[in-house]
Protein backbone atom coordinates (compact mmCIF):
# COMPACT_ATOMS: atom_id res chain seq x y z
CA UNK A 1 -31.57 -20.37 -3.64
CA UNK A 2 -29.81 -19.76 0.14
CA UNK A 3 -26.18 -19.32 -0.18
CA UNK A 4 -24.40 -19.59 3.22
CA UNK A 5 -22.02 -16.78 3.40
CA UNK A 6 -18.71 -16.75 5.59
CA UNK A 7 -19.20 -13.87 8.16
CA UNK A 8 -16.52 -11.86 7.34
CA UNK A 9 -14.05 -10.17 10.07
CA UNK A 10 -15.17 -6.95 10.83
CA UNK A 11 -11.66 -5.55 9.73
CA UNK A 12 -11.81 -6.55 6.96
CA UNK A 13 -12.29 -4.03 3.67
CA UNK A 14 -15.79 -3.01 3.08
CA UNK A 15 -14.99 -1.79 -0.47
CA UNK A 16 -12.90 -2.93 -3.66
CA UNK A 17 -11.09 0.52 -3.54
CA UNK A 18 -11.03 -0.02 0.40
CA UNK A 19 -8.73 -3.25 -1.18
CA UNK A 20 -6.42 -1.77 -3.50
CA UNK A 21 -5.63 0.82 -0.65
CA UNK A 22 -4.43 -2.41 1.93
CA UNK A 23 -2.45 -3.74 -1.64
CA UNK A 24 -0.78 -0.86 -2.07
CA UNK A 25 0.33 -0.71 1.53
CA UNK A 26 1.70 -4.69 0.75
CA UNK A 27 3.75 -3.49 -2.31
CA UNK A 28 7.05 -3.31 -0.25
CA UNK A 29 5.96 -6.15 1.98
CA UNK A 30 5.65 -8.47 -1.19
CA UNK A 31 8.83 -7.25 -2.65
CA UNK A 32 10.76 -7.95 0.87
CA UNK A 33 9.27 -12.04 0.34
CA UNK A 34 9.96 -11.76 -3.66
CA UNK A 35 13.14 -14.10 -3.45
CA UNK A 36 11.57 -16.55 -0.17
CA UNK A 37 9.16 -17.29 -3.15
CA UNK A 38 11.01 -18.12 -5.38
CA UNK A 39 13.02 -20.58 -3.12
CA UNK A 40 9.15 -21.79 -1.92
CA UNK A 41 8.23 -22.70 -5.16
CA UNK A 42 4.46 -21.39 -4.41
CA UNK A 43 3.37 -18.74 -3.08
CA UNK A 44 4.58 -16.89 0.08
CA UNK A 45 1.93 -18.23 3.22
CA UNK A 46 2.13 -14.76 4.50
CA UNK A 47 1.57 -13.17 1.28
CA UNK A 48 -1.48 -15.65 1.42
CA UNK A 49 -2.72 -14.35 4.48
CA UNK A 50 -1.97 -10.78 4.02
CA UNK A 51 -3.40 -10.62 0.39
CA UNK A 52 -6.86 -13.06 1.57
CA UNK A 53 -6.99 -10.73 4.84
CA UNK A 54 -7.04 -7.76 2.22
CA UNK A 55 -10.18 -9.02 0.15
CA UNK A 56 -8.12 -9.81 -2.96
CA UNK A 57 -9.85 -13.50 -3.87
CA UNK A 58 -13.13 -11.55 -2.99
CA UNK A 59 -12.96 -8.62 -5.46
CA UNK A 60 -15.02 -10.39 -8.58
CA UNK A 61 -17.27 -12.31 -6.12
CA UNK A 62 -20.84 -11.16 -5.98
CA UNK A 63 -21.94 -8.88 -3.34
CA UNK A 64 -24.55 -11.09 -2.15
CA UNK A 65 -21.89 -13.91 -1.13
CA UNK A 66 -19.39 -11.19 0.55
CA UNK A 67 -17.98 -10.00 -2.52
CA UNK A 68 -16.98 -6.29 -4.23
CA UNK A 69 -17.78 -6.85 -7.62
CA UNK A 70 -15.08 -4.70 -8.36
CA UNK A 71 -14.98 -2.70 -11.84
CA UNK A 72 -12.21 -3.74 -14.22
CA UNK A 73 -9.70 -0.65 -13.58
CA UNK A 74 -9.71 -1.43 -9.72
CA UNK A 75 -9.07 -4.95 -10.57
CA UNK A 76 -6.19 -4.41 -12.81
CA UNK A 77 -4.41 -2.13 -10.23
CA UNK A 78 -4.83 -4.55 -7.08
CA UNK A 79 -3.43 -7.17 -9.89
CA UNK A 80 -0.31 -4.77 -11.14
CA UNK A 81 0.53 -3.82 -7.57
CA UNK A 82 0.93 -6.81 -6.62
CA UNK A 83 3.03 -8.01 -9.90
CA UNK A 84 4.99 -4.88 -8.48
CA UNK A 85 5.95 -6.35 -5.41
CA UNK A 86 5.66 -10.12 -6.39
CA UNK A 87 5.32 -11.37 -10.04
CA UNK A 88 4.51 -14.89 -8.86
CA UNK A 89 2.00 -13.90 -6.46
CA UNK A 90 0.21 -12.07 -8.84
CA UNK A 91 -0.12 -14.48 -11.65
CA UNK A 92 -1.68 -16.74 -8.81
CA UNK A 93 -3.87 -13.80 -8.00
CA UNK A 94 -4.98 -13.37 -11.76
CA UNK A 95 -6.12 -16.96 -11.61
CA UNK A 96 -8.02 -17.19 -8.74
CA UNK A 97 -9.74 -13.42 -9.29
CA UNK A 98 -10.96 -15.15 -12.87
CA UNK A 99 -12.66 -18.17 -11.63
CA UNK A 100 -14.14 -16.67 -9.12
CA UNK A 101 -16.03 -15.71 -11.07
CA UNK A 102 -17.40 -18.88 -12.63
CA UNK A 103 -19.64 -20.05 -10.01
CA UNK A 104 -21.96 -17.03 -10.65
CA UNK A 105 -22.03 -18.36 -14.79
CA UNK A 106 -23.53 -21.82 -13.73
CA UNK A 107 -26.93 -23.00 -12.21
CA UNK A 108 -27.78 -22.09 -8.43
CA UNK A 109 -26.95 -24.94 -7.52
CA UNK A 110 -23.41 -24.68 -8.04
CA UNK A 111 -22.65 -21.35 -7.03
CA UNK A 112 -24.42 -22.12 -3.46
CA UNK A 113 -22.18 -25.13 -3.54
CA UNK A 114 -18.74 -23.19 -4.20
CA UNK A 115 -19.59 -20.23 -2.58
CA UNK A 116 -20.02 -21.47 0.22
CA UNK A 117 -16.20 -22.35 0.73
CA UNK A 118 -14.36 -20.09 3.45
CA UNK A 119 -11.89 -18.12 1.85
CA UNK A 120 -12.72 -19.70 -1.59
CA UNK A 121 -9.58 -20.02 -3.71
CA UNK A 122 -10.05 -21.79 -7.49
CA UNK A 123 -7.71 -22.58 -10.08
CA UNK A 124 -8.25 -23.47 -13.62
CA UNK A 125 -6.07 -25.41 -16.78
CA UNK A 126 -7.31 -24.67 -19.88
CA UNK A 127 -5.42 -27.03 -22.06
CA UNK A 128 -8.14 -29.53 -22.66
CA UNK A 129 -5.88 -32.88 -21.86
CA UNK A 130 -8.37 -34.73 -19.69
CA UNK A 131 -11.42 -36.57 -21.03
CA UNK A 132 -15.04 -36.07 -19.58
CA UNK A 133 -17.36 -39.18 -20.25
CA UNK A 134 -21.04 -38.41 -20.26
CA UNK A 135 -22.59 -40.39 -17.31
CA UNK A 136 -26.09 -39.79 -15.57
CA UNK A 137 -26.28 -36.65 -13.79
CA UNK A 138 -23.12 -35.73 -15.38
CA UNK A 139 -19.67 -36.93 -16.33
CA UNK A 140 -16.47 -39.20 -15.54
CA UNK A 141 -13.71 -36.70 -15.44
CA UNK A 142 -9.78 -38.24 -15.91
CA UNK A 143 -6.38 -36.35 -17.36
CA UNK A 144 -3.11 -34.76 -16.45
CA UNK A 145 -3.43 -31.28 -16.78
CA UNK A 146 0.51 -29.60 -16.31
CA UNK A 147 -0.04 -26.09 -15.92
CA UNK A 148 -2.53 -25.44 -12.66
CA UNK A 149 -1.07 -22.41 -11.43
CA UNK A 150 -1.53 -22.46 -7.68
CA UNK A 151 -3.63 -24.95 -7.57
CA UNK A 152 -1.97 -26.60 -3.99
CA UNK A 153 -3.60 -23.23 -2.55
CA UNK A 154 -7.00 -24.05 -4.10
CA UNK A 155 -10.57 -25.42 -2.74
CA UNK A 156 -11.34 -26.54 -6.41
CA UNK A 157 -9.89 -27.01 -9.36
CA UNK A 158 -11.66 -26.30 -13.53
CA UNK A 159 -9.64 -27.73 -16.00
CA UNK A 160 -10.78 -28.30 -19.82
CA UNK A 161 -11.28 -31.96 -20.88
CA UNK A 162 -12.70 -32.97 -24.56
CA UNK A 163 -16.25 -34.84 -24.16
CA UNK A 164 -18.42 -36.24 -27.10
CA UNK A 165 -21.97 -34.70 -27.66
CA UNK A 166 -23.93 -34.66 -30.41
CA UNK A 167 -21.99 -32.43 -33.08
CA UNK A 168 -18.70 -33.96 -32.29
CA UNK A 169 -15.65 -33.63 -29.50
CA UNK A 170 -16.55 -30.42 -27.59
CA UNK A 171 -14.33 -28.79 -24.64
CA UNK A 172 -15.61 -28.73 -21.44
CA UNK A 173 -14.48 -27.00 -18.10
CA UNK A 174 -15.57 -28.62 -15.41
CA UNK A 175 -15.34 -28.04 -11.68
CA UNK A 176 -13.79 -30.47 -9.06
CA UNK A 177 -12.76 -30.71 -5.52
CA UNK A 178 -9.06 -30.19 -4.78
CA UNK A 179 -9.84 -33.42 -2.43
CA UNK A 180 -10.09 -35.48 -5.51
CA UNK A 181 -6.95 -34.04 -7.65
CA UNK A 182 -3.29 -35.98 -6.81
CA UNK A 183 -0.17 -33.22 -7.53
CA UNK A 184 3.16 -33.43 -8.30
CA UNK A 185 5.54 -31.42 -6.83
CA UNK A 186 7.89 -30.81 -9.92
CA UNK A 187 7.05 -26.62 -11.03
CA UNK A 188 11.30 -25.75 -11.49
CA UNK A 189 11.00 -22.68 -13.77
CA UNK A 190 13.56 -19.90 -14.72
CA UNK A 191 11.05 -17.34 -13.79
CA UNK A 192 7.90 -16.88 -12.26
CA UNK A 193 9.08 -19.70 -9.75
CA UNK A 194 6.52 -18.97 -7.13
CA UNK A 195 3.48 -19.96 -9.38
CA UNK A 196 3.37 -23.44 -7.99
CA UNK A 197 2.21 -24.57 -11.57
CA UNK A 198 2.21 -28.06 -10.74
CA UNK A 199 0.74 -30.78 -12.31
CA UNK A 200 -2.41 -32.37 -11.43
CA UNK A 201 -4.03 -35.51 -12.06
CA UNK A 202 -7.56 -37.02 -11.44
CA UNK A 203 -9.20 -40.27 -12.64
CA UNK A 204 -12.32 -41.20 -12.78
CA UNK A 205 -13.95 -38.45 -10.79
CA UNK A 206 -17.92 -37.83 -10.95
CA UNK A 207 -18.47 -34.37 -11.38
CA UNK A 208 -22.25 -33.53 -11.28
CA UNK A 209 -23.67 -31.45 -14.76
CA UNK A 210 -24.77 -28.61 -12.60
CA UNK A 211 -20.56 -28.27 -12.28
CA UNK A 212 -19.70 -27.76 -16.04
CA UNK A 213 -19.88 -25.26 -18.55
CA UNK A 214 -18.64 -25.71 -22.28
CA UNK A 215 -16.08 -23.45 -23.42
CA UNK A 216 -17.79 -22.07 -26.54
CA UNK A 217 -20.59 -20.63 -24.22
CA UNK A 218 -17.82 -19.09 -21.44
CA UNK A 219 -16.59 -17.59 -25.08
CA UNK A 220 -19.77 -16.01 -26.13
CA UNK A 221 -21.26 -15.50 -22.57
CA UNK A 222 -24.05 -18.16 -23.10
CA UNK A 223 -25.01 -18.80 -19.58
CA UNK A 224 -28.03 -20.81 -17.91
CA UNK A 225 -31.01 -19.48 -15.83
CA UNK A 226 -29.44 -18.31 -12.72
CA UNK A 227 -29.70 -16.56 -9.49
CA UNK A 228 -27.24 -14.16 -11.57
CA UNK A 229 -28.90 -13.78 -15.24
CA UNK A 230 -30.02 -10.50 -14.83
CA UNK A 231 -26.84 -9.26 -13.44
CA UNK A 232 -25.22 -7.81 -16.35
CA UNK A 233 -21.66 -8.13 -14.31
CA UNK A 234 -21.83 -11.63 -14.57
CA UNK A 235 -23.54 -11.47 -18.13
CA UNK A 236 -20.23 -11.05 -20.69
CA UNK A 237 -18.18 -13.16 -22.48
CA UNK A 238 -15.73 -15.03 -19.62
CA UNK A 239 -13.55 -15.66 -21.72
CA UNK A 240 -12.82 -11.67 -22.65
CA UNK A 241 -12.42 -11.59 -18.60
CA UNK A 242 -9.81 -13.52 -18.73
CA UNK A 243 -7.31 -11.01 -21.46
CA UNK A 244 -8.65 -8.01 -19.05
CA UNK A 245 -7.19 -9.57 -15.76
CA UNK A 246 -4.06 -11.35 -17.63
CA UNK A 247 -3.05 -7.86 -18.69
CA UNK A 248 -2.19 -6.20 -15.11
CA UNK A 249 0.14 -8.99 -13.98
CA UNK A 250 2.27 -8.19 -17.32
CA UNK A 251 2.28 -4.53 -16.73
CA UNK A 252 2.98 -4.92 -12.67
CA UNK A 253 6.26 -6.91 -13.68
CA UNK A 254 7.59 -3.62 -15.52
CA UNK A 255 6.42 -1.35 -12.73
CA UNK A 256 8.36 -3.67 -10.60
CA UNK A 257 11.55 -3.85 -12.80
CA UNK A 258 11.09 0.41 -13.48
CA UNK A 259 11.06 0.78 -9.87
CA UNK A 260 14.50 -1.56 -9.54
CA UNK A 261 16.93 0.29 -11.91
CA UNK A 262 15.55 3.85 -10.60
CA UNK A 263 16.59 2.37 -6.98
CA UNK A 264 19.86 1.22 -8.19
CA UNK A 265 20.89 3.79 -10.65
CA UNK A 266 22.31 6.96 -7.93
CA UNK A 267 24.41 4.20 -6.46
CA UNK A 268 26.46 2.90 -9.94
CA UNK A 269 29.56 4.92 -10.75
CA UNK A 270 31.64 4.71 -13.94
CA UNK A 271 30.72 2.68 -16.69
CA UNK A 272 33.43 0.39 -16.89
CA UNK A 273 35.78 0.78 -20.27
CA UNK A 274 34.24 4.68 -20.70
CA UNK A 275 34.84 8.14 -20.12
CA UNK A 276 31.55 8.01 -18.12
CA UNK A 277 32.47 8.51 -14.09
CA UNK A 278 28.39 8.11 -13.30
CA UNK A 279 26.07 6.14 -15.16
CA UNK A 280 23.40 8.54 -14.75
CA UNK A 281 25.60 10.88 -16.95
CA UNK A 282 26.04 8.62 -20.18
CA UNK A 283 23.23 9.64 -22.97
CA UNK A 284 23.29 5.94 -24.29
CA UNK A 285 21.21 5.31 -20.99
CA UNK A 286 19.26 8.50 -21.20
CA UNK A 287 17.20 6.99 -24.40
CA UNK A 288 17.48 3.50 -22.57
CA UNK A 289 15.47 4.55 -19.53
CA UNK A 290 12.92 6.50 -22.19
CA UNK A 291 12.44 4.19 -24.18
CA UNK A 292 12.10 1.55 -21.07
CA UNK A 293 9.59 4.39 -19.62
CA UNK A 294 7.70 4.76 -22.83
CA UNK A 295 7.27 1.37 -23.18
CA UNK A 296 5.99 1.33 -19.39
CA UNK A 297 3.56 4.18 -19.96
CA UNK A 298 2.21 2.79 -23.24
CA UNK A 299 1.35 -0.53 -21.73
CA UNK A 300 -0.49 1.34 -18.71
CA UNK A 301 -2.79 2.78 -21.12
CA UNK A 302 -3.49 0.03 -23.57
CA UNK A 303 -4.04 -1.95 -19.88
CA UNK A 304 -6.87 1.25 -18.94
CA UNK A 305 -8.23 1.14 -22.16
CA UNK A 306 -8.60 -3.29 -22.34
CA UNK A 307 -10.22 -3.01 -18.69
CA UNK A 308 -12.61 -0.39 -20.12
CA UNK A 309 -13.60 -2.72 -23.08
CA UNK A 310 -14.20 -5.00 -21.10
CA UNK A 311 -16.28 -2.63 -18.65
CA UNK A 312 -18.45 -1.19 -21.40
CA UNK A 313 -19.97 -5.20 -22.41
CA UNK A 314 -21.88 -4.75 -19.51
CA UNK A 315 -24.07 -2.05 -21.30
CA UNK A 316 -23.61 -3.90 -25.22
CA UNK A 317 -22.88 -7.62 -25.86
CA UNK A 318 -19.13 -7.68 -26.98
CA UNK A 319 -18.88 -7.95 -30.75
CA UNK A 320 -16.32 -10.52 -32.12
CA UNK A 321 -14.25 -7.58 -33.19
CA UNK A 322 -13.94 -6.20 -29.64
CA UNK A 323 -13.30 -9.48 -28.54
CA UNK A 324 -10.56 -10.14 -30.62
CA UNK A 325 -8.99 -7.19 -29.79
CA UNK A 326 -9.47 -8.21 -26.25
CA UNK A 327 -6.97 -10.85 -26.74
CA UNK A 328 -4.60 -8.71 -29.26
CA UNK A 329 -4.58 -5.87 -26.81
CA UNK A 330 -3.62 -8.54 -24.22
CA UNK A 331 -0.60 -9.61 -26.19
CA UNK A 332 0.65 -6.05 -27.26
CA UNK A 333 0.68 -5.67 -23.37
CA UNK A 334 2.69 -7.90 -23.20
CA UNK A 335 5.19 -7.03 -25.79
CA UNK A 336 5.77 -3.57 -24.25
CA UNK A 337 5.96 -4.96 -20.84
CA UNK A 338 8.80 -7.33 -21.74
CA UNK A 339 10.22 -4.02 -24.01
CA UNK A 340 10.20 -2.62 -20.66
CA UNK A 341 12.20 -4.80 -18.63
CA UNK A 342 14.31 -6.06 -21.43
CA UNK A 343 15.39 -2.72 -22.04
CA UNK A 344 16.44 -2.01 -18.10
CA UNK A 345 18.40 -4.97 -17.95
CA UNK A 346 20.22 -4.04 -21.00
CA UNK A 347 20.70 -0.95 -19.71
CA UNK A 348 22.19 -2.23 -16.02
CA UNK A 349 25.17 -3.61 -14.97
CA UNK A 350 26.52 -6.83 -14.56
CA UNK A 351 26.01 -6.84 -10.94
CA UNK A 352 22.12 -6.97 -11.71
CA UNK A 353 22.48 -10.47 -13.03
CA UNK A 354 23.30 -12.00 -9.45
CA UNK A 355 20.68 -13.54 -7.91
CA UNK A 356 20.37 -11.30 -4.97
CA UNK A 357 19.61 -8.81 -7.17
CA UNK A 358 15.78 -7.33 -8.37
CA UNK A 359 16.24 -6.75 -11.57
CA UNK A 360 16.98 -10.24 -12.66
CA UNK A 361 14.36 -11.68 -11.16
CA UNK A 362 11.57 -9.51 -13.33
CA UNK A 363 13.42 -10.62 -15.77
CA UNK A 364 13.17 -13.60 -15.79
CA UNK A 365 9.55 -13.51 -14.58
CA UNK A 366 8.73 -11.15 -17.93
CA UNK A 367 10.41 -13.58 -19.68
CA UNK A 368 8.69 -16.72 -18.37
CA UNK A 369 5.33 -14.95 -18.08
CA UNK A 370 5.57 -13.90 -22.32
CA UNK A 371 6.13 -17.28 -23.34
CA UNK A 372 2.61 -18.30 -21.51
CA UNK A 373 0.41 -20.31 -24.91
CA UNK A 374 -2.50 -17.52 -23.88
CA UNK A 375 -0.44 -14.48 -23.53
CA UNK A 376 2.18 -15.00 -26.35
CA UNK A 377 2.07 -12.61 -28.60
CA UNK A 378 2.69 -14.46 -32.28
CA UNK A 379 -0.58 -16.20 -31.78
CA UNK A 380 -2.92 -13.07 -31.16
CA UNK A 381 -1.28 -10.86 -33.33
CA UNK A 382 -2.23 -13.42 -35.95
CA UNK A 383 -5.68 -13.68 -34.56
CA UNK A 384 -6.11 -10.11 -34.70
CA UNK A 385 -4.45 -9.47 -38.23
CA UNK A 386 -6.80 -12.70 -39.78
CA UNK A 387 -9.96 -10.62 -38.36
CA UNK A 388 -8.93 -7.20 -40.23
CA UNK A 389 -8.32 -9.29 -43.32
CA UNK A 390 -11.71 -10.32 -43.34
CA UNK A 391 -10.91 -14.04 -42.40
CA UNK A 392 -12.66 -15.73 -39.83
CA UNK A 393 -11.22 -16.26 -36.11
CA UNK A 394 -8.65 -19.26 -35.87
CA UNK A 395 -8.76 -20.14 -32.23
CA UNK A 396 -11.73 -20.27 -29.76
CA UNK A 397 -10.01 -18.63 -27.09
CA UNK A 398 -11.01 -15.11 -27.20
C-alpha cells in the first residue's frame, strides 16, 4: 500500500516530546482565549492553528504517515496542559488524538484513504442512534447522532449505528466524510462551551466496508490484516485507548482551577463576617487547599499509572480485569478531579462566581465534563465492583 503523506513544514516538531514542549509554551496562550471560547461556542481558530502547527492531531498517528506515535504519558501531558489552559480545547483534542488512531485498525485501504487528509482532524459519537443497512460493498448509513464533539473542525466523522448480521443487532462505527454530515448549530452548555458538540445528521450515505469496524472487535483489539498488524502500537484494545486519553483532560481542568485560586489567593483580604484580616491566614482554608491539592496529586498518579496500563498491552494482550479497571480508573479520575475544583470554589469568594472570573469557568467545565455517559463515575464504579464480585461485565464499553 502507498500512502501519500503531507510534507510537513520544516518547523514543525520532529518529536512527540519536541510537542509537549510547544504545548507547554501555549498554556498561558490558551488560558488568555479560555472565555473567547466559550462565547465561540467551538474551539478558538487560533488555538486551532497554534495547537495543529504544534503536532497535537499528529501525536497517535503512525510514523510512516508523519506521525509520533507518542507513548501514553506524553500523550496525557500534551492533553492535561492543554485542559490547563483551555478545558474545551482539550476535550476536542482528546477526541481527535483517539480516532486518529482508527485508520491504522482497518484495512489498507482505508488508512491510505484517511491518511491522506492534510491536517487530518476526526471526530467520533459513540451512542449508536443511526442505523447501518448492509448493502454491496458495504452499508447505507442514516441517524442523528447529538454529541459530536468538534466535529465542524473535522475531515470525517465515526459514529456508532446498530446493523443486523447474522447473530442479531450489532454496533458498528463507521467512517464518513464531513461533506456528507448536515449540523446544527445548537451546543448551549453550562460548561465546557467550546466543545462545539453539535448535532449531526446523515441519511442515506454509502459508506464502503473497508470504512467500518464493529465495536466488540475495537473492544477486544480484533483487527484485520493490515499494513499495521504487526505493530503492536496499533495492536490493543481501542477501546482501553479511549479511558487512557479521557483521563488527562479531567486532571488538566484541576491543574487549571489549582493554578486559579493560588493566583487569586495573595490578593483577597478579610473574610467577610470573621476575625480573619487575610484569607491566607484562616485554617478552615488551610485543609481546603490540602485537601483540594491532595485530591490534585492523587488524580496525577492514578492518570501515570492508567497511561502505563495502557502502555504495558503493547508487550501482553490486556486481560478483562485490566480493562475494566481501565475504565474504573478513568472514573475515579474523575471523581478527584471534580474533588479538586469543587473544593477551590468552596473555598473562594464570591467574587469567583462572576463570569470574568477563572475559577468559575473550571467549574463549570469539571462539572459538565463529570456528567459525560463515558466518564461518569456511578456507571464504572459499578462495572468495576460487578467484576470483583465475580459477575460478568455489564456494558461493552471498556
Amino acid at each position: 500500500m502507498s500512502i501519500t503523506v503531507p510534507i510537513a513544514s520544516p518547523d514543525k516538531p520532529q518529536t512527540a516530546e519536541e510537542v509537549l514542549e510547544r504545548v507547554n509554551t501555549l498554556v498561558p496562550v490558551l488560558h488568555s482565549r479560555a472565555a473567547a471560547t466559550e462565547k465561540l461556542r467551538r474551539i478558538h481558530p487560533e488555538n486551532l492553528r497554534d495547537l495543529t502547527e504544534a503536532g497535537v492531531f499528529r501525536l497517535a498517528m503512525p510514523a510512516d504517515v508523519g506521525g509520533y506515535q507518542a507513548d501514553e504519558e506524553t500523550v496525557a501531558e500534551v492533553l492535561a496542559q492543554i485542559a490547563r489552559g483551555c478545558p474545551s480545547s482539550s476535550w476536542i483534542c482528546t477526541i481527535m488524538i483517539a480516532v486518529s488512531v482508527i485508520p491504522a485498525l482497518l484495512v489498507d485501504a482505508a488508512a491510505e484513504e484517511i491518511y491522506a487528509t492534510p491536517d487530518l482532524r476526526m471526530t467520533a459519537a459513540f451512542a449508536p442512534t443511526g442505523r447501518a443497512v448492509p448493502v454491496r460493498g458495504g452499508y447505507r448509513v442514516t441517524g442523528r447522532w447529538l454529541w459530536n464533539t468538534g466535529g465542524i473542525h473535522g475531515q470525517w466523522f465515526m459514529p456508532a449505528c446498530m446493523t443486523p448480521t447474522d447473530t442479531g443487532e450489532q454496533m458498528l462505527m463507521t467512517v464518513l466524510p464531513a461533506a456528507a454530515l448536515a449540523y446544527q448549530d445548537n451546543w448551549h452548555a453550562a460548561g465546557m462551551s467550546g466543545t462545539a458538540t453539535n448535532t449531526v445528521t446523515a441519511t442515506d450515505v454509502f459508506v464502503p466496508g473497508h470504512r467500518t469496524i464493529f465495536v466488540k472487535d475495537l473492544a477486544e483489539g480484533h483487527y484485520p490484516a493490515r499494513r499495521y498488524s504487526d505493530d503492536p502500537y496499533y495492536s490493543r484494545p481501542w477501546l482501553m485507548y479511549t479511558n487512557a486519553t479521557s483521563a488527562p483532560t479531567l486532571l488538566g481542568i484541576a491543574r487549571g482551577a489549582m493554578d486559579s485560586f493560588l493566583r487569586t489567593l495573595p490578593t483577597r483580604g478579610a473574610i467577610t463576617y470573621t476575625s480573619w484580616s487575610k484569607a491566607a491566614e484562616a485554617p478552615v482554608l488551610h485543609h481546603q487547599l490540602a485537601k483540594a491539592q491532595l485530591a490534585l496529586e492523587s488524580a496525577e498518579m492514578l492518570t501515570a499509572r492508567l497511561s502505563r496500563l495502557y502502555r504495558d498491552a503493547m508487550d501482553t494482550p490486556p486481560s478483562m480485569q485490566q480493562r475494566v479497571q481501565a475504565r474504573a480508573w478513568m472514573g475515579h479520575v474523575a471523581t478527584l478531579a471534580r474533588d479538586c475544583v469543587n473544593r477551590l470554589f468552596e473555598a473562594s469568594s464570591a467574587s469567583q462566581t462572576l463570569l470574568a472570573a477563572d475559577l468559575q469557568r473550571y467549574f463549570r467545565d469539571i462539572n459538565v465534563l463529570h456528567q459525560h455517559a463515558a466518564i461518569q463515575p456511578n456507571s464504572s464504579d459499578e462495572l468495576y465492583g460487578r467484576f470483583l464480585a465475580g459477575l460478568g461485565p455489564n456494558s461493552d464499553v471498556l
